[in-house]
Protein backbone atom coordinates (compact mmCIF):
# COMPACT_ATOMS: atom_id res chain seq x y z
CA UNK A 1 -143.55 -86.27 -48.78
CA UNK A 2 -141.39 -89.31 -48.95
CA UNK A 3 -137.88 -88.46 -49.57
CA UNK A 4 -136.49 -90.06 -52.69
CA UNK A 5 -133.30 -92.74 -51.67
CA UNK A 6 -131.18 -92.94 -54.18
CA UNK A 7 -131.15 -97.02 -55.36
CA UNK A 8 -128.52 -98.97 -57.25
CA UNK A 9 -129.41 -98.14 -60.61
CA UNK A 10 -127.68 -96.79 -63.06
CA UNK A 11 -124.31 -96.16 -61.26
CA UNK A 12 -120.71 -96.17 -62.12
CA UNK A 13 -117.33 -94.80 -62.91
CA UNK A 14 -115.68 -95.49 -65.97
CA UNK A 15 -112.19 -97.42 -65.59
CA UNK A 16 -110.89 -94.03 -67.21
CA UNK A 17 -112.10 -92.54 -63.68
CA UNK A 18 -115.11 -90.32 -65.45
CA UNK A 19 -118.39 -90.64 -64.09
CA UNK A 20 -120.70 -92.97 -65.72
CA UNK A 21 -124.59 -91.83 -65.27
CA UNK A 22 -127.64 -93.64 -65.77
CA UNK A 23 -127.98 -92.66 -69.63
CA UNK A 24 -124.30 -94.90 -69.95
CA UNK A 25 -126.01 -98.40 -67.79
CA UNK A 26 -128.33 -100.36 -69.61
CA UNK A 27 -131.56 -101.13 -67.49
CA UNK A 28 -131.07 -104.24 -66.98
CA UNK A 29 -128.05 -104.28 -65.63
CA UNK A 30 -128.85 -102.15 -62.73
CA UNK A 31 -128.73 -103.18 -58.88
CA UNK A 32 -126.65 -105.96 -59.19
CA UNK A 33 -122.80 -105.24 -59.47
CA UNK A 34 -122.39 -101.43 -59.25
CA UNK A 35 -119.98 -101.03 -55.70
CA UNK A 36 -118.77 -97.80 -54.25
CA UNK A 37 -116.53 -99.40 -51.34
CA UNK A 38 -114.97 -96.93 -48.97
CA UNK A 39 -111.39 -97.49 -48.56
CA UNK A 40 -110.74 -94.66 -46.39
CA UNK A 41 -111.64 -91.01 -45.07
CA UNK A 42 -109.60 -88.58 -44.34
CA UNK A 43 -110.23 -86.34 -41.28
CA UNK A 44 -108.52 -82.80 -40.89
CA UNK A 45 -108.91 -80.79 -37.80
CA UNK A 46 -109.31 -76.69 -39.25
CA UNK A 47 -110.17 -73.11 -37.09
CA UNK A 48 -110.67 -70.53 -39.58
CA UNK A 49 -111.45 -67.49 -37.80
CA UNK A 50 -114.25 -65.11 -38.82
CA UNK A 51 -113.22 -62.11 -40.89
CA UNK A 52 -112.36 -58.85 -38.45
CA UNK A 53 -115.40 -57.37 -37.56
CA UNK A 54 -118.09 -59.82 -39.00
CA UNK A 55 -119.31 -60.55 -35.65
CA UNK A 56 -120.12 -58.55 -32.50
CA UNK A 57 -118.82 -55.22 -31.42
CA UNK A 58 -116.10 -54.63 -28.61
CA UNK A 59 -118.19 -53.51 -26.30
CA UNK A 60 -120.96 -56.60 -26.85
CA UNK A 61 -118.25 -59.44 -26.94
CA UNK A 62 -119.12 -62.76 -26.08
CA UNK A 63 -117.24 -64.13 -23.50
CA UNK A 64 -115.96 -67.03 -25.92
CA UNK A 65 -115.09 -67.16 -29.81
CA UNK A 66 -117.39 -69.29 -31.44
CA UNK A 67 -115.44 -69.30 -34.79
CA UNK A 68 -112.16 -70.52 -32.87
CA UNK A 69 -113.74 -73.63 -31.78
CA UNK A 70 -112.22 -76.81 -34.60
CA UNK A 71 -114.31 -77.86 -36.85
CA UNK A 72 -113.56 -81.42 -38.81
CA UNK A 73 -113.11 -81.60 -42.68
CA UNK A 74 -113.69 -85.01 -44.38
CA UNK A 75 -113.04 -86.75 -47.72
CA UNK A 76 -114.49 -89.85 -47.61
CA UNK A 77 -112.70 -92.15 -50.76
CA UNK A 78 -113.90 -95.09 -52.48
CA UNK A 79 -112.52 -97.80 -55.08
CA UNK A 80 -114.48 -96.10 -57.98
CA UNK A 81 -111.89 -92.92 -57.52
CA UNK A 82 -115.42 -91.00 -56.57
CA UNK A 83 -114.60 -89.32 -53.30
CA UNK A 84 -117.17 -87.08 -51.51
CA UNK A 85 -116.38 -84.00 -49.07
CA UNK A 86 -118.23 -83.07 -45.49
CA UNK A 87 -117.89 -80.44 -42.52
CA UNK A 88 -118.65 -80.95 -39.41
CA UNK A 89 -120.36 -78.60 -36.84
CA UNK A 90 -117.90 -76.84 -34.22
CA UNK A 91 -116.42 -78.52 -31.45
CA UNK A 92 -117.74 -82.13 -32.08
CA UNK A 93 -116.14 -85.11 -30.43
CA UNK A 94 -113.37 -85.76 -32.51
CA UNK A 95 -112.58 -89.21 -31.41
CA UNK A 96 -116.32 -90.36 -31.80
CA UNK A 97 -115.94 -89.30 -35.52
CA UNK A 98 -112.89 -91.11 -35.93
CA UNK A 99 -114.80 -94.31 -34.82
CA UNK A 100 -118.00 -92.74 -37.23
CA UNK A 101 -115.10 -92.76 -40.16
CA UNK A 102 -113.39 -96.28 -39.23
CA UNK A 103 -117.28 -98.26 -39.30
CA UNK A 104 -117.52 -96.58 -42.87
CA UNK A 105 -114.13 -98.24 -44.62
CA UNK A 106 -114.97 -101.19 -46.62
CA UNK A 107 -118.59 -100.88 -46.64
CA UNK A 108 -120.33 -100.00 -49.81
CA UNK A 109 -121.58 -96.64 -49.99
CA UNK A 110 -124.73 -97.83 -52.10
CA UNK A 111 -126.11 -100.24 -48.84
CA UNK A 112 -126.35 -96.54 -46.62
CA UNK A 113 -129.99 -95.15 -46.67
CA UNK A 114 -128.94 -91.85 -46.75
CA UNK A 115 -132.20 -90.68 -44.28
CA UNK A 116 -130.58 -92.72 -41.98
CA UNK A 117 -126.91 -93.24 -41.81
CA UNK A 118 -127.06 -95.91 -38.63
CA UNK A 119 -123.67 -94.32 -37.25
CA UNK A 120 -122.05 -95.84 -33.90
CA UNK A 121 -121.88 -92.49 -32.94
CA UNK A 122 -123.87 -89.09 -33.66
CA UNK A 123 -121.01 -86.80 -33.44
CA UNK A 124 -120.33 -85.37 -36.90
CA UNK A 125 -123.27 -87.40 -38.82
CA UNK A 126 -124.14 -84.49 -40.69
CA UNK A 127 -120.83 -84.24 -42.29
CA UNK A 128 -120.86 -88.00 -42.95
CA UNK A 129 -124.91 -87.81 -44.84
CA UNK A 130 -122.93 -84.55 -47.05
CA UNK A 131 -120.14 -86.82 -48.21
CA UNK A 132 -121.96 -89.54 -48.87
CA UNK A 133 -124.74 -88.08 -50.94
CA UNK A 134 -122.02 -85.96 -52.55
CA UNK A 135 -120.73 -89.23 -53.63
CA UNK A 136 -123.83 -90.76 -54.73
CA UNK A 137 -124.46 -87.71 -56.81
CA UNK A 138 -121.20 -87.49 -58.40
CA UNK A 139 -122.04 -91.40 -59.21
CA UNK A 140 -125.32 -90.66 -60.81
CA UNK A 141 -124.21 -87.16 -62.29
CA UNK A 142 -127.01 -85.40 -60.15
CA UNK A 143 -126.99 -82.46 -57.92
CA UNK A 144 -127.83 -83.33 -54.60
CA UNK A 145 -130.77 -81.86 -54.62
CA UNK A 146 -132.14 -84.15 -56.97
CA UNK A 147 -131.63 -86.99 -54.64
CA UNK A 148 -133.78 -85.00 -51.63
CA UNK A 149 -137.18 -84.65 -53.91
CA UNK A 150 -135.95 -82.46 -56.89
CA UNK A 151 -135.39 -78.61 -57.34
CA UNK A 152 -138.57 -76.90 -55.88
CA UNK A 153 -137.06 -73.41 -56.13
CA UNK A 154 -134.21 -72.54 -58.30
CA UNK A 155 -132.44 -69.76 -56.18
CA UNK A 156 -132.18 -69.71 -52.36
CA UNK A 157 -132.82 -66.19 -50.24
CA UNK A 158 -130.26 -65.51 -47.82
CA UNK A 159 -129.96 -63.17 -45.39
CA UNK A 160 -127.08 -61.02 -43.43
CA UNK A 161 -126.03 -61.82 -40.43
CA UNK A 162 -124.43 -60.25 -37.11
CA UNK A 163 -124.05 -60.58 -33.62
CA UNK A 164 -124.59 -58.53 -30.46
CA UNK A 165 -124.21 -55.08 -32.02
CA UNK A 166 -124.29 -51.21 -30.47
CA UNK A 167 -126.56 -48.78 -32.28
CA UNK A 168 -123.03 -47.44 -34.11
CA UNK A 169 -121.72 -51.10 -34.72
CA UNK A 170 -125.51 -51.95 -36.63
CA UNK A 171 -124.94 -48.80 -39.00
CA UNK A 172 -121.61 -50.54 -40.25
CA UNK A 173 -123.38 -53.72 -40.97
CA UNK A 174 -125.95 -51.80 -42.23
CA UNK A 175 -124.08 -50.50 -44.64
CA UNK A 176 -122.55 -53.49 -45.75
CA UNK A 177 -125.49 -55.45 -46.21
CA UNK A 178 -126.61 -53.21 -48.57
CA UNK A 179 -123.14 -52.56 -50.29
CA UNK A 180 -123.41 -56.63 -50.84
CA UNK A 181 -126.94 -56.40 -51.86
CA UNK A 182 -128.68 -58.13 -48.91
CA UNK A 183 -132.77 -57.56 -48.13
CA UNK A 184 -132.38 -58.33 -44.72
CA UNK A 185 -130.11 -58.56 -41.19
CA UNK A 186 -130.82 -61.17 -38.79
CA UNK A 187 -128.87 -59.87 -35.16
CA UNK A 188 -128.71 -61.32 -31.73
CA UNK A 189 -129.17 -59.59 -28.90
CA UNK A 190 -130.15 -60.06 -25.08
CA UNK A 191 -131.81 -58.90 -22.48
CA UNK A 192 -130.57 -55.27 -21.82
CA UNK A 193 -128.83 -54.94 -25.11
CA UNK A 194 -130.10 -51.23 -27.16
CA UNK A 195 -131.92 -53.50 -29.37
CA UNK A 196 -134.57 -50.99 -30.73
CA UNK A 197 -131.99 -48.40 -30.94
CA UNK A 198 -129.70 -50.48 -33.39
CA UNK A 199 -133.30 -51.40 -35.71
CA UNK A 200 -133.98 -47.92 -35.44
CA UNK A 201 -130.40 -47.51 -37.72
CA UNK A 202 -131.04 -49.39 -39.34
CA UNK A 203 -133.85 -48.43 -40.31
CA UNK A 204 -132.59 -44.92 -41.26
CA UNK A 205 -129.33 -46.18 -42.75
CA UNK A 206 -131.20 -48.93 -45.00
CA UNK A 207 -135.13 -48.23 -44.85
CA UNK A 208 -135.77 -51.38 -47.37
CA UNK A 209 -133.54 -54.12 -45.00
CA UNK A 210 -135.74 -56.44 -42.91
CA UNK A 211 -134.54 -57.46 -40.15
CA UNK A 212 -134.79 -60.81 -37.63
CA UNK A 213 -134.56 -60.30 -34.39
CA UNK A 214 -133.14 -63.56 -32.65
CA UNK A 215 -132.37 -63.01 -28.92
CA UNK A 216 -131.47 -67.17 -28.17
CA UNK A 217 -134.09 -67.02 -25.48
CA UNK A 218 -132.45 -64.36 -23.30
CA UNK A 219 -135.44 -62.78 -21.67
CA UNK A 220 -136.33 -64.29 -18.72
CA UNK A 221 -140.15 -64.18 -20.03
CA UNK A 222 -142.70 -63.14 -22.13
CA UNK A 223 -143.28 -60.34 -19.87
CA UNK A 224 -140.00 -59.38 -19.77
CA UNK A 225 -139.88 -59.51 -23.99
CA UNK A 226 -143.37 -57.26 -24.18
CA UNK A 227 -142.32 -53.96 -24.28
CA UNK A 228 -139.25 -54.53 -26.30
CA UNK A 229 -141.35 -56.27 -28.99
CA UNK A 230 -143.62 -53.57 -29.34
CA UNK A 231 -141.01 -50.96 -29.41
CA UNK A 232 -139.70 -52.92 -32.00
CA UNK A 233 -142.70 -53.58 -33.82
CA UNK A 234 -143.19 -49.32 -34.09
CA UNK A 235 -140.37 -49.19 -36.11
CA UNK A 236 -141.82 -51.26 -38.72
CA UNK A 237 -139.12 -53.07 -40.21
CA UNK A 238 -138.87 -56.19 -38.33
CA UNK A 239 -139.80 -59.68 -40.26
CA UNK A 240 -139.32 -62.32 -37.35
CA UNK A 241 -138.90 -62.36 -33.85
CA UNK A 242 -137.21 -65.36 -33.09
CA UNK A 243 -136.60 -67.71 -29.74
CA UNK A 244 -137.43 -64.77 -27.54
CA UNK A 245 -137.82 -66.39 -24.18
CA UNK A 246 -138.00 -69.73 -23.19
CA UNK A 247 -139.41 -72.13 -26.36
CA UNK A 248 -141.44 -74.20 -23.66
CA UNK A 249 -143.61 -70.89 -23.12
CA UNK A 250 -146.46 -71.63 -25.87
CA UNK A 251 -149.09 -69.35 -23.88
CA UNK A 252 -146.36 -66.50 -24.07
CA UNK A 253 -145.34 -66.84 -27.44
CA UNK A 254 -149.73 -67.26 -28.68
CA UNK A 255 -150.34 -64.12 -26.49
CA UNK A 256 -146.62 -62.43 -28.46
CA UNK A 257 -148.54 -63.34 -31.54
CA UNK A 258 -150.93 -61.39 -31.05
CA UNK A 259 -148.98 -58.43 -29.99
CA UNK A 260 -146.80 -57.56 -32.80
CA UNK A 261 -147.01 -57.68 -36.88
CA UNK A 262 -143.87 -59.36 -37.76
CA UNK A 263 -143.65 -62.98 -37.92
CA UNK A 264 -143.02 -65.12 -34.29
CA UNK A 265 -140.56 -68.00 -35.13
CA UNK A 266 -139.39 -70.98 -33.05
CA UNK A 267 -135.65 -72.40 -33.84
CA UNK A 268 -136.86 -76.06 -33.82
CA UNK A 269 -135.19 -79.64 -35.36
CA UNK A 270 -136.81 -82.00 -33.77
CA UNK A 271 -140.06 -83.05 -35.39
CA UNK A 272 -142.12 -83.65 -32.38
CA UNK A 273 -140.83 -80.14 -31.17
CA UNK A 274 -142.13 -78.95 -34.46
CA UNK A 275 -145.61 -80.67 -34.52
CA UNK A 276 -146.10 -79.74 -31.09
CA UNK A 277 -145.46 -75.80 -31.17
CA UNK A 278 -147.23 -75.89 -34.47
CA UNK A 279 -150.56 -77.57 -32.77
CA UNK A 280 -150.20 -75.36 -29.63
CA UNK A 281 -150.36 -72.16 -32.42
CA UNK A 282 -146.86 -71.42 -30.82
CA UNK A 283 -145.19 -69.75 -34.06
CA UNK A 284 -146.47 -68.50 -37.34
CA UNK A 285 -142.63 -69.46 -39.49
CA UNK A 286 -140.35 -72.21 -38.61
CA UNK A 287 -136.22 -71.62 -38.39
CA UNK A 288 -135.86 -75.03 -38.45
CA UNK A 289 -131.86 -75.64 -39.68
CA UNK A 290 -129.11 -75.54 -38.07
CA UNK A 291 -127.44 -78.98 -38.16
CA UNK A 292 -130.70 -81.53 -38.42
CA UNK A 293 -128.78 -82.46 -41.36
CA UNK A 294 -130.04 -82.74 -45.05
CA UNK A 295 -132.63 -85.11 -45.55
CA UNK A 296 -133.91 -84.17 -42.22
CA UNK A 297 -134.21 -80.16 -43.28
CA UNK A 298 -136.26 -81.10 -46.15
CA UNK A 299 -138.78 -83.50 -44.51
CA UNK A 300 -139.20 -81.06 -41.60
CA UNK A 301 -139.88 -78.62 -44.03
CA UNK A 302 -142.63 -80.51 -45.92
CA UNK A 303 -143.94 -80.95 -42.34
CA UNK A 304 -144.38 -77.24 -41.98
CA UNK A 305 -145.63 -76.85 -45.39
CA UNK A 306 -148.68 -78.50 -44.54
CA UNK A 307 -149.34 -76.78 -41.82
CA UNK A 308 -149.06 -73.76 -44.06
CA UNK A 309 -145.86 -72.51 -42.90
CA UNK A 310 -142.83 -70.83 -44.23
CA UNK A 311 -139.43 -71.83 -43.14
CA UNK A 312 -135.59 -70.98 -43.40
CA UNK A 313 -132.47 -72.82 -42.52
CA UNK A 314 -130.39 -71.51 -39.73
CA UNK A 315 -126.74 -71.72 -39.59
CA UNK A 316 -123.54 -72.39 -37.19
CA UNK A 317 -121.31 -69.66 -39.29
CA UNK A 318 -119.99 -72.52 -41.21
CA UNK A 319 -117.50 -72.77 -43.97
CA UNK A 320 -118.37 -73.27 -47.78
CA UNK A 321 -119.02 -77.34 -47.45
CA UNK A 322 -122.00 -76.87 -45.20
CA UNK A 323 -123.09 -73.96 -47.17
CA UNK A 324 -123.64 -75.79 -50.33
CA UNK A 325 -124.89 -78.50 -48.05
CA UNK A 326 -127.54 -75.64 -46.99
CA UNK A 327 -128.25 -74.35 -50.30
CA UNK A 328 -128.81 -77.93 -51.67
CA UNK A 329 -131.62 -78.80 -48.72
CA UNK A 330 -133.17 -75.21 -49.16
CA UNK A 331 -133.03 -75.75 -53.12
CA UNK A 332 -135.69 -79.08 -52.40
CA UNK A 333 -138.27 -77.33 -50.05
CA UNK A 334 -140.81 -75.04 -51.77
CA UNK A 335 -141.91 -73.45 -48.68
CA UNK A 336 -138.24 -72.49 -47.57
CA UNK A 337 -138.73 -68.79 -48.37
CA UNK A 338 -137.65 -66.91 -45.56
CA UNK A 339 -134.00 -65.72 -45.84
CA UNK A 340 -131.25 -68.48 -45.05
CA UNK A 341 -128.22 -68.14 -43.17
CA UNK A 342 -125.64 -69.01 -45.89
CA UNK A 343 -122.96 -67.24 -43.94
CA UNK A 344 -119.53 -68.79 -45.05
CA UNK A 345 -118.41 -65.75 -46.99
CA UNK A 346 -117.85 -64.25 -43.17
CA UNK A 347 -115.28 -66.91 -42.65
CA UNK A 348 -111.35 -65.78 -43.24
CA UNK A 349 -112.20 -68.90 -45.92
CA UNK A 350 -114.74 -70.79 -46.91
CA UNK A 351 -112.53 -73.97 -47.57
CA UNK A 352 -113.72 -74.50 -51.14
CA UNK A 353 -111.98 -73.71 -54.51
CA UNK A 354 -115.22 -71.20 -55.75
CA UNK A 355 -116.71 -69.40 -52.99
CA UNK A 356 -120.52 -69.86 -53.09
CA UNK A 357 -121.85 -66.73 -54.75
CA UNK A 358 -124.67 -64.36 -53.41
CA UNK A 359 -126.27 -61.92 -55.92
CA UNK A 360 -128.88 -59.39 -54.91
CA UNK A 361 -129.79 -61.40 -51.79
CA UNK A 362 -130.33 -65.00 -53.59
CA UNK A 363 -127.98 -67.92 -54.46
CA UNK A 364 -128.15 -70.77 -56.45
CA UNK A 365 -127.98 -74.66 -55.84
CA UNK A 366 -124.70 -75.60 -57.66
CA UNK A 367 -126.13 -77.93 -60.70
CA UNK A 368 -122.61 -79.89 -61.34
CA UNK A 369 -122.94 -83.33 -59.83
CA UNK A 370 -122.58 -84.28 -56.02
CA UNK A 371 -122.15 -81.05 -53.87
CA UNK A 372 -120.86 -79.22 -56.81
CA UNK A 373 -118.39 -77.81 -54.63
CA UNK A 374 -114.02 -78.90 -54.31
CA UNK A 375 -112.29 -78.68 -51.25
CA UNK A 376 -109.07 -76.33 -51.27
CA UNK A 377 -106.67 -78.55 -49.85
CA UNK A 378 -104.24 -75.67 -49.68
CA UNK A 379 -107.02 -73.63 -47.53
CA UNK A 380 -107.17 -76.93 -45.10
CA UNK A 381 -103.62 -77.12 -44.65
CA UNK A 382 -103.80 -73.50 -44.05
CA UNK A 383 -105.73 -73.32 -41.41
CA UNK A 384 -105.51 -77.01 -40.17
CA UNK A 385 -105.54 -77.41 -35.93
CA UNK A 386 -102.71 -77.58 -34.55
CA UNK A 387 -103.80 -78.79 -30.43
């Protein structure tokens, strides 16, 4: 499906400052002197640290915090008084989006195709395409998901989420999935880790919860992933089995297939990396988020569509402005039915005024115009990086 790209009609703000949409500009005079110039954006440097125990387990511990690596908030302002918010992924070059945010002041926000932003640099483009189709939005009075295609579904599922766990850590997360009403637990683990002993707990703390199994590629091969897999697959309650062993390993992950009755996935963004493991029979669902950005989520996920496959959008354990950035591009793909990682409430804070909220495992697309999200600027300061 070609992705709709929003055009200059029927844009602006009122001198007042309120947002004109396209029932307030007559037809005709559309695409000729509507302007949303960039005059500057404003970069903040933030950690906000995961809440205690949202994570992994003492005894599991990475060997580095993930959610102590800064992460870059933006507000991108224009002449129109419209400004439009975006979050980076962790640990991006910060000086490369500093050049990304001094090639956007004094161009015109309506002469950006928003599939392709044409950045000098790639590090923190995502954030960039979320403030800039949060402004566009905000000018038209649309939702964003309007401007990827339209609202194919009009709530979201979402999923819990954990890290490397022991058998007694998973019965705590367990138990708070299903005090917060989740369906399902997605939970990395490696080689070695007492995988099948944490989903058997779970499986007798929380018989209905799903769960994804995503070990990063951590076995050393399909071999290697065999027994564990089957194992797993006796307890019955696993829905995916993702990146097991080496992505590259199509034979092993066709002969996995064939092995177990929950779904085999395949963490993939790039589209050739898609259409290849999809022709090679590689994966049966796609987790194909993660930070391919908006527009990109949604055509990748038409992609799979056709090849009859359901996908869901992975995560970085962001705050709340890549959330709604998530819920937005998983609001415009039909087939995106799998549950999302929309994982902000996990954060100390999720950096926006109204936390996005999860109800009996769903959430909804916010319908106000742009985003439909507001920065705390008191939350930023908070937490704001101090090198």
């Amino acid at each position: 499906m070609a992705l709709i790209k929003p055009t200059r009609r029927g844009l602006l703000a009122a001198a007042s400052g309120g947002i004109a949409g396209l029932a307030t500009i007559p037809g005709c005079a559309a695409g000729k002197k509507e302007r949303l110039l960039i005059t500057r954006v404003d970069l903040s440097q933030v950690v906000v640290p995961m809440k205690e125990d949202s994570t992994t387990d003492p005894e599991t511990a990475e060997s580095s915090r993930f959610d102590l690596v800064p992460k870059t908030i933006l507000k991108v302002h224009t002449d129109s008084g419209i400004a439009g918010i975006g979050e980076t992924g962790r640990g991006e070059d910060f000086a490369a989006v500093q050049r990304n945010a001094e090639h956007l002041r004094g161009k015109n926000v309506l002469d950006f195709s928003l599939t392709d932003l044409n950045l000098p640099a790639r590090a923190g483009y995502t954030a960039f395409e979320m403030a800039l189709y949060d402004i566009v939005g905000k000018a038209l009075g649309w939702p964003v998901y309007k401007l990827l295609g339209g609202l194919a579904q009009p709530k979201v599922l979402v999923g819990y989420w954990t890290g490397r766990r022991t058998p007694a850590g998973m019965k705590k997360v367990a138990e708070r999935a299903v005090a917060g009403g989740f369906t399902s637990i997605k939970t990395k683990n490696k080689q070695g880790d007492p995988i099948v002993e944490a989903v058997e707990i779970i499986a007798k703390t929380a018989p209905g919860l799903k769960v994804i199994v995503d070990p990063n590629t951590r076995y050393k091969s399909y071999a290697d992933f065999l027994p564990v897999a089957k194992a797993l697959d006796k307890v019955g309650n696993v829905l995916v089995y993702e990146d097991p062993f080496d992505k590259s390993d199509y034979e092993g992950y066709r002969r996995l297939r064939k092995e177990v009755s929950g779904h085999v996935a395949l963490h993939l963004g790039d589209p050739k990396a898609m259409i290849r493991a999809i022709r090679e029979d590689a994966c049966s669902v796609l987790n194909t988020g993660g930070n391919p950005g908006m527009a990109s989520f949604v055509a990748n996920s038409y992609m799979a569509g056709a090849a009859g496959m359901p996908v869901w959008h992975g995560s970085g354990n962001d705050c709340g402005i890549v959330d709604a950035s998530y819920l937005h591009s998983c609001a415009a793909s039909p087939n995106c039915t799998l549950p999302s990682d929309i994982l902000s409430f996990l954060r100390e804070d999720d950096l926006i005024v109204e936390p996005i909220e999860i109800r009996n495992s769903y959430a909804h697309a916010p319908d106000r115009p742009g985003l439909g999200v507001e920065l705390d600027e008191d939350a930023v300061r908070k937490y704001r990086f101090q090198s």
